[in-house]
N, C-alpha and C. Protein backbone atom coordinates (compact mmCIF):
# COMPACT_ATOMS: atom_id res chain seq x y z
N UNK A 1 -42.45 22.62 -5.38
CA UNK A 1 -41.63 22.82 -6.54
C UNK A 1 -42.48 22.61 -7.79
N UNK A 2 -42.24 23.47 -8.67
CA UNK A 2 -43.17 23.30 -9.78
C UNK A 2 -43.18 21.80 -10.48
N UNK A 3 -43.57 21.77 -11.68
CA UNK A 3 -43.58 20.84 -12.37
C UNK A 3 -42.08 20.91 -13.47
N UNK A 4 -41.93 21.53 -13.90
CA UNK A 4 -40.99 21.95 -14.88
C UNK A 4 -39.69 22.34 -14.16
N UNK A 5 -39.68 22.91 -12.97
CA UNK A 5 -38.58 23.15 -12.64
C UNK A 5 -37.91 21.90 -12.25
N UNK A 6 -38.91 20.64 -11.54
CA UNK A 6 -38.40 19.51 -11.42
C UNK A 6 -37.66 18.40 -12.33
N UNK A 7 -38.68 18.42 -13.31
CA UNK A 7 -37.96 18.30 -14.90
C UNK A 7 -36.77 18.51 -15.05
N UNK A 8 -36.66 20.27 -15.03
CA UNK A 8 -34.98 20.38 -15.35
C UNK A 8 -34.08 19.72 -14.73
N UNK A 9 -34.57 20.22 -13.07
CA UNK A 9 -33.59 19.66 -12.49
C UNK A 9 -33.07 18.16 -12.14
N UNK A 10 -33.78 16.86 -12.35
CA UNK A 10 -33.55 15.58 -12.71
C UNK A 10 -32.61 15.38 -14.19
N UNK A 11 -33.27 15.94 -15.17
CA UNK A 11 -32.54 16.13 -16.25
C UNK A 11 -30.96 16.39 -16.07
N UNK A 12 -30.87 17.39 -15.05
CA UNK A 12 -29.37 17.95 -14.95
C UNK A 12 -28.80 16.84 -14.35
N UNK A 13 -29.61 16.12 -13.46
CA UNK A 13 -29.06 15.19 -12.29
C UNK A 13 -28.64 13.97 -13.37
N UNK A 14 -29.01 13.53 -14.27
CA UNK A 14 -29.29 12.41 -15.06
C UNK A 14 -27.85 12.92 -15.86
N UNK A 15 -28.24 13.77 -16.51
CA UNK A 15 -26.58 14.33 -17.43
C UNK A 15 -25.61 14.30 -16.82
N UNK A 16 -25.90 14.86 -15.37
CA UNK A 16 -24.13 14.90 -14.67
C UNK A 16 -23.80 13.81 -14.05
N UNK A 17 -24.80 12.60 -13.66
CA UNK A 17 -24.32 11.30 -13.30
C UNK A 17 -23.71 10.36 -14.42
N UNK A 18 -24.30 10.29 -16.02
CA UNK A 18 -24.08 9.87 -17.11
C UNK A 18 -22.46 10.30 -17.65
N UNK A 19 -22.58 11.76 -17.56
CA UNK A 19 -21.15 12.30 -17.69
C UNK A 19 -19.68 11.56 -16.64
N UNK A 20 -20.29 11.49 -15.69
CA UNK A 20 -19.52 10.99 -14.46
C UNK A 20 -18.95 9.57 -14.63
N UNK A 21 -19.87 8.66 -15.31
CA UNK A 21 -19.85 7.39 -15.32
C UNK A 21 -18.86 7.50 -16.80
N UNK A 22 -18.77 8.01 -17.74
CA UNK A 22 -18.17 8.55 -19.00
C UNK A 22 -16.92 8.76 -18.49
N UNK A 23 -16.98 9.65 -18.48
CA UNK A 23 -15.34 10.04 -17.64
C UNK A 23 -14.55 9.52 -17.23
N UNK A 24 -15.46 8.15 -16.03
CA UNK A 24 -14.00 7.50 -15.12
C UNK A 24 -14.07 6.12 -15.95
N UNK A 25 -14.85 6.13 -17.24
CA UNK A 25 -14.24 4.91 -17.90
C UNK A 25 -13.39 5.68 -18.93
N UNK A 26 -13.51 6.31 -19.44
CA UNK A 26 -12.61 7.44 -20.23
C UNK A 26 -11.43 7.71 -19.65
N UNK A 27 -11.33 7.81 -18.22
CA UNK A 27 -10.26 8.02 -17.39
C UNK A 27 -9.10 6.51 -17.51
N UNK A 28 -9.89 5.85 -16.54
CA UNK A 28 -9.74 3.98 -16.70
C UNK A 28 -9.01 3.96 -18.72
N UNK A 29 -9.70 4.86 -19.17
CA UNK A 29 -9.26 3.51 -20.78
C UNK A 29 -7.83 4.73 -21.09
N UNK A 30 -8.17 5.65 -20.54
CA UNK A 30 -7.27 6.66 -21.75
C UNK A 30 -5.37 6.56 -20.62
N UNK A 31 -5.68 6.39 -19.34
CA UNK A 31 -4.48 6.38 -18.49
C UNK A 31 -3.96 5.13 -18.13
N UNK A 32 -4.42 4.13 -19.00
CA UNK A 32 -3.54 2.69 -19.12
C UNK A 32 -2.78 2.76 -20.26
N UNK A 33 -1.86 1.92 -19.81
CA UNK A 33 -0.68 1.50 -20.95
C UNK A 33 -1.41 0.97 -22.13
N UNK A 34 -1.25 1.00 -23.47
CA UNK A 34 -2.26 0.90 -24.63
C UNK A 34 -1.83 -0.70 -25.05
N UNK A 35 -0.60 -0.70 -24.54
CA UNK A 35 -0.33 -2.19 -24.77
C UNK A 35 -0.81 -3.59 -23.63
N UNK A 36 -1.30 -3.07 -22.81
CA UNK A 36 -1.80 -3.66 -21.76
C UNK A 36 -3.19 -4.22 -22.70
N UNK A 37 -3.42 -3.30 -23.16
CA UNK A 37 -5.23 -3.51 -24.05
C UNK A 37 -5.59 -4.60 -24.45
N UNK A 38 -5.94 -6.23 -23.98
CA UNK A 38 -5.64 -7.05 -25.29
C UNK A 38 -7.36 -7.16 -25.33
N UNK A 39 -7.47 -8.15 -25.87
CA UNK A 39 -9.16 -8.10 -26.61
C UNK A 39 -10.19 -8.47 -25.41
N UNK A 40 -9.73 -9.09 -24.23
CA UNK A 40 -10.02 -9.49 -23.17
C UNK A 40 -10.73 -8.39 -21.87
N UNK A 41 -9.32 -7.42 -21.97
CA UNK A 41 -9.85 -6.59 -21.19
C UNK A 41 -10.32 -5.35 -21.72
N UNK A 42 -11.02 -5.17 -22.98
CA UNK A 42 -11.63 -4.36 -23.24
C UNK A 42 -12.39 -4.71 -23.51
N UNK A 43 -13.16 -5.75 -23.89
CA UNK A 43 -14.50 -6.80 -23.47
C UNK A 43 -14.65 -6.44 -22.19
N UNK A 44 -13.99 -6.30 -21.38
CA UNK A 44 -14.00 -6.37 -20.13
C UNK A 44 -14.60 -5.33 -19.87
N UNK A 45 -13.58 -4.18 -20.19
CA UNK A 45 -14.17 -2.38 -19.99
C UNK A 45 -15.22 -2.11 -20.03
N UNK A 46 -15.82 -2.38 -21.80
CA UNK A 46 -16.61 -2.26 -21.48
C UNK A 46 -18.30 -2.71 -21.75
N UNK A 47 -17.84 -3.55 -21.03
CA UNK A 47 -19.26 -4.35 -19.96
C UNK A 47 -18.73 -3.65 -18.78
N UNK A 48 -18.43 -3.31 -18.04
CA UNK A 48 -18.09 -2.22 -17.02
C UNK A 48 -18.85 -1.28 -17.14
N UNK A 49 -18.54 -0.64 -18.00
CA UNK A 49 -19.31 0.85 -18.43
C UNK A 49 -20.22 0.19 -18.55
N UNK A 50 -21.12 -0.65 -19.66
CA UNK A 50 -22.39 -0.77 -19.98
C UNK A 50 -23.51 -0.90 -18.68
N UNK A 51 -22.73 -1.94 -18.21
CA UNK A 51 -23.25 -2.25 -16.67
C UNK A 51 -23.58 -0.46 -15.60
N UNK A 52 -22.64 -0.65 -15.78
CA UNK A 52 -22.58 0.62 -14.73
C UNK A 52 -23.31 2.00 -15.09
N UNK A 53 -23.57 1.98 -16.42
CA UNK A 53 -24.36 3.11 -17.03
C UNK A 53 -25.87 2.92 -16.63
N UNK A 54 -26.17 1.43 -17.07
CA UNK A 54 -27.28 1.63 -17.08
C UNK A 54 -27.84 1.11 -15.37
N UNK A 55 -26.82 1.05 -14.66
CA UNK A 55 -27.78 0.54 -13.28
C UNK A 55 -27.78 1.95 -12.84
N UNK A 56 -26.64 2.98 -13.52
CA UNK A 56 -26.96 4.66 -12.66
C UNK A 56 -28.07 5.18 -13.06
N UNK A 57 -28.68 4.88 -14.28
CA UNK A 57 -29.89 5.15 -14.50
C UNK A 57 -31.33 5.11 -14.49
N UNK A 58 -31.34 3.36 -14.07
CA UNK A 58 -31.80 2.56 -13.70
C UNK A 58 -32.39 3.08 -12.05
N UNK A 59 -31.19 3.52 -11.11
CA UNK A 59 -31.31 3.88 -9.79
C UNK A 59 -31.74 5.13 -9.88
N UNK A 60 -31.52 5.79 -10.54
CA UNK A 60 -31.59 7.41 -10.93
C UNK A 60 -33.45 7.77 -11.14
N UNK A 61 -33.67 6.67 -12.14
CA UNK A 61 -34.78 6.76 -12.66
C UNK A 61 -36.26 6.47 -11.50
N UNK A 62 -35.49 5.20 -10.97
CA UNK A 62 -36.29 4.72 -9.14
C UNK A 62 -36.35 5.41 -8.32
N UNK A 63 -35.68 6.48 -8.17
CA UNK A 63 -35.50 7.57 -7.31
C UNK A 63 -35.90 8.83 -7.61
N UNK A 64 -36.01 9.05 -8.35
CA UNK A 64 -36.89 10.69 -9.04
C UNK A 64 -37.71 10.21 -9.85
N UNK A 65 -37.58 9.63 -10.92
CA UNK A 65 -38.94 9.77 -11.93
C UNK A 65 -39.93 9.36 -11.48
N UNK A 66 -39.93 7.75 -10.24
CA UNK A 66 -41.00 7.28 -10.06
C UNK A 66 -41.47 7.71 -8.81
N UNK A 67 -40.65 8.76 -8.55
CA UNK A 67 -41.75 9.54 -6.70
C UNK A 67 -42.76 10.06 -7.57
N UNK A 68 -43.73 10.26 -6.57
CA UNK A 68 -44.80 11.12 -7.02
C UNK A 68 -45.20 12.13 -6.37
């Protein structure tokens, strides 16, 4: 596989896992009751997301960027 085509295609892999992780906290925040929300559990949220963003990337990155 070339050089560049690999590129893209991690790139795509990286966007559509990032998007993914977006979404089901987007999902999670937007399909709860708004009054449920108190300051607690959206501290909560998101460190959820933060967490979870960056270990998909984190794993993402261990797994393609650093093969050789």
């Amino acid at each position: 596989m070339h050089d560049n085509e690999r590129k893209r295609l991690v790139n795509i892999i990286l966007t559509l896992a990032n998007l993914l992780v977006l979404s089901n906290f987007l999902m999670f925040r937007f399909a709860s009751d708004p009054n449920r929300w108190t300051l607690n559990l959206t501290i909560i949220s998101w460190t959820i997301f933060v967490v979870a963003l960056v270990s998909v990337n984190a794993w993402l990155y261990f797994s393609y960027y650093k093969k050789n």
